[in-house]
C-alpha atoms as a PDB file:
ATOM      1  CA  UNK A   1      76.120 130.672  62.880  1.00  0.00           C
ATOM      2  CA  UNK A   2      72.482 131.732  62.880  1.00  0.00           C
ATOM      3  CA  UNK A   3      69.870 129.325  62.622  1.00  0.00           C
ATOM      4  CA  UNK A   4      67.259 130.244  59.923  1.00  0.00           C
ATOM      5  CA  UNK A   5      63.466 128.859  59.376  1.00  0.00           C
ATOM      6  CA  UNK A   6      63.392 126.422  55.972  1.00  0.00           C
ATOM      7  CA  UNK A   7      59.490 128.090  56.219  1.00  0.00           C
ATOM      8  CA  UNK A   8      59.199 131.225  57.981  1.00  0.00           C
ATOM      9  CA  UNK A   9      55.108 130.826  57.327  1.00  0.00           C
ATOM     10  CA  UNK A  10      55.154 127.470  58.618  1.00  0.00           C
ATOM     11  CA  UNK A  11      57.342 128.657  61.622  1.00  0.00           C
ATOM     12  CA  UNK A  12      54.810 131.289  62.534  1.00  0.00           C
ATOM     13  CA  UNK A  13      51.880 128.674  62.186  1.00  0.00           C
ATOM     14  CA  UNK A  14      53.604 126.193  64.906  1.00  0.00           C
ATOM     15  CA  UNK A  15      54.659 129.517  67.130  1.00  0.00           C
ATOM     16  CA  UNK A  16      51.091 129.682  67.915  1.00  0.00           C
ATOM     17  CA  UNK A  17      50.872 126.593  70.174  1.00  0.00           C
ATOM     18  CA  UNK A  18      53.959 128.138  71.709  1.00  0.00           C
ATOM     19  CA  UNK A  19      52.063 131.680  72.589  1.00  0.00           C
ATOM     20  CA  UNK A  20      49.040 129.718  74.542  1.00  0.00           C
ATOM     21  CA  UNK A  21      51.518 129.345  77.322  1.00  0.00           C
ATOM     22  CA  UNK A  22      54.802 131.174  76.350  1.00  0.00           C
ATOM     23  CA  UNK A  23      53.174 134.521  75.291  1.00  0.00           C
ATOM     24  CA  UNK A  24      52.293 136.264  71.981  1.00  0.00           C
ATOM     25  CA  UNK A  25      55.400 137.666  72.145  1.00  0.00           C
ATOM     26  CA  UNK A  26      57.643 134.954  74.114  1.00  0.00           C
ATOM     27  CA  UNK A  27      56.961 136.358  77.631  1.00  0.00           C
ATOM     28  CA  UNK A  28      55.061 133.819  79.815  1.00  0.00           C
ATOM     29  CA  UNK A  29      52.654 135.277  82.345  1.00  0.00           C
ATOM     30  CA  UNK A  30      52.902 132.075  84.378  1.00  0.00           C
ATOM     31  CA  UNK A  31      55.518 132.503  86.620  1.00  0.00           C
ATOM     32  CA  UNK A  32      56.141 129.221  86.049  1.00  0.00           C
ATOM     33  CA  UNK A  33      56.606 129.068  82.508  1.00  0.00           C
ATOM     34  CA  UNK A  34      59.804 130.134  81.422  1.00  0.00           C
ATOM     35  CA  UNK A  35      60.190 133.391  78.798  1.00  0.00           C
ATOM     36  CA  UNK A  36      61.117 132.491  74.611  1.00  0.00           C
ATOM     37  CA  UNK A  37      61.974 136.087  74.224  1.00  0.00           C
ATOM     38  CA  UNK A  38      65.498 136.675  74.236  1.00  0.00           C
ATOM     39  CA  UNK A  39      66.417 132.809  74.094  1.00  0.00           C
ATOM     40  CA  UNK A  40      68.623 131.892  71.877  1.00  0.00           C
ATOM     41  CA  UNK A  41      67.444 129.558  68.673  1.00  0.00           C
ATOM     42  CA  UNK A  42      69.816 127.382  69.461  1.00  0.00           C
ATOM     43  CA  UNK A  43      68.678 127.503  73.333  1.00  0.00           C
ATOM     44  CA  UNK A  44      65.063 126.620  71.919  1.00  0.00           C
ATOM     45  CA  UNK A  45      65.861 123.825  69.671  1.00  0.00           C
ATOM     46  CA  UNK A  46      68.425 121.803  72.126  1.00  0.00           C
ATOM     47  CA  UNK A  47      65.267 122.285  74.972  1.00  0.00           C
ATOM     48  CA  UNK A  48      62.934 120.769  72.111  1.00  0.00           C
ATOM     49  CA  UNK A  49      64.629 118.002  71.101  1.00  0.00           C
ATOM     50  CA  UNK A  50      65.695 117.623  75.105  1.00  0.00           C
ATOM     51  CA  UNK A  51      61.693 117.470  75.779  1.00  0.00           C
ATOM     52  CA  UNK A  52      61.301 114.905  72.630  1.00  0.00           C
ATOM     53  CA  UNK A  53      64.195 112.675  74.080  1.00  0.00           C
ATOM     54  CA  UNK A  54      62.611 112.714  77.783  1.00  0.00           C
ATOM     55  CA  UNK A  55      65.883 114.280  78.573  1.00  0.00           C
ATOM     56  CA  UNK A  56      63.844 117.220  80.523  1.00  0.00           C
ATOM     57  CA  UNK A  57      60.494 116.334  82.208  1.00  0.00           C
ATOM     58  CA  UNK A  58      57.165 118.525  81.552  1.00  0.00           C
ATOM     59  CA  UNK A  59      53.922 116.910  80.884  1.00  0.00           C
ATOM     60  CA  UNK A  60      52.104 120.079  78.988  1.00  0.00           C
ATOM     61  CA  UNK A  61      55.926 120.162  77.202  1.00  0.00           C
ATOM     62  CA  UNK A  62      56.451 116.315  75.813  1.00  0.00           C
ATOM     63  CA  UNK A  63      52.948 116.976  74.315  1.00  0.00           C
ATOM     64  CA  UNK A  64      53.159 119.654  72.763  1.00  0.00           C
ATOM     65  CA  UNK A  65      56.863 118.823  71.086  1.00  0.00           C
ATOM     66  CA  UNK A  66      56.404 115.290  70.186  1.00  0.00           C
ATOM     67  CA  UNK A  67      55.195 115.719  66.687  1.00  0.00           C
ATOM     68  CA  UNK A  68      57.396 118.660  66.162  1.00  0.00           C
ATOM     69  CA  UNK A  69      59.879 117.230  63.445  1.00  0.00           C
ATOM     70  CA  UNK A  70      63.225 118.962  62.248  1.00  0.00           C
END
């Protein structure tokens, strides 16, 4: 089942933060940041709430996802 944005304006507006290190269009040119293009939604929300729950460790990461709600 695909996952759809309640706000796709909204969605695009919080992406933003998410470009600074993941790349305008989801590829990172850290090698150490990992690439949103091609990631499932799914993928993206279970790492989210995993950063949120301190279920995966990154400093920059629980920052930036910590206000994110549903």
């Amino acid at each position: 089942m695909p996952v759809d944005a309640a706000d796709r304006e909204n969605g695009k507006l919080l992406s933003k933060k998410c470009s600074a290190c993941h790349g305008k269009l989801g590829v990172a040119r850290d090698p150490e940041v990992p690439h949103l293009a091609g990631q499932s939604a799914r993928y993206i929300e279970k790492s989210i709430k995993d950063f949120q729950k301190g279920e995966r460790q990154d400093r920059r990461m629980t920052l930036m996802v910590k206000t994110l709600s549903k």
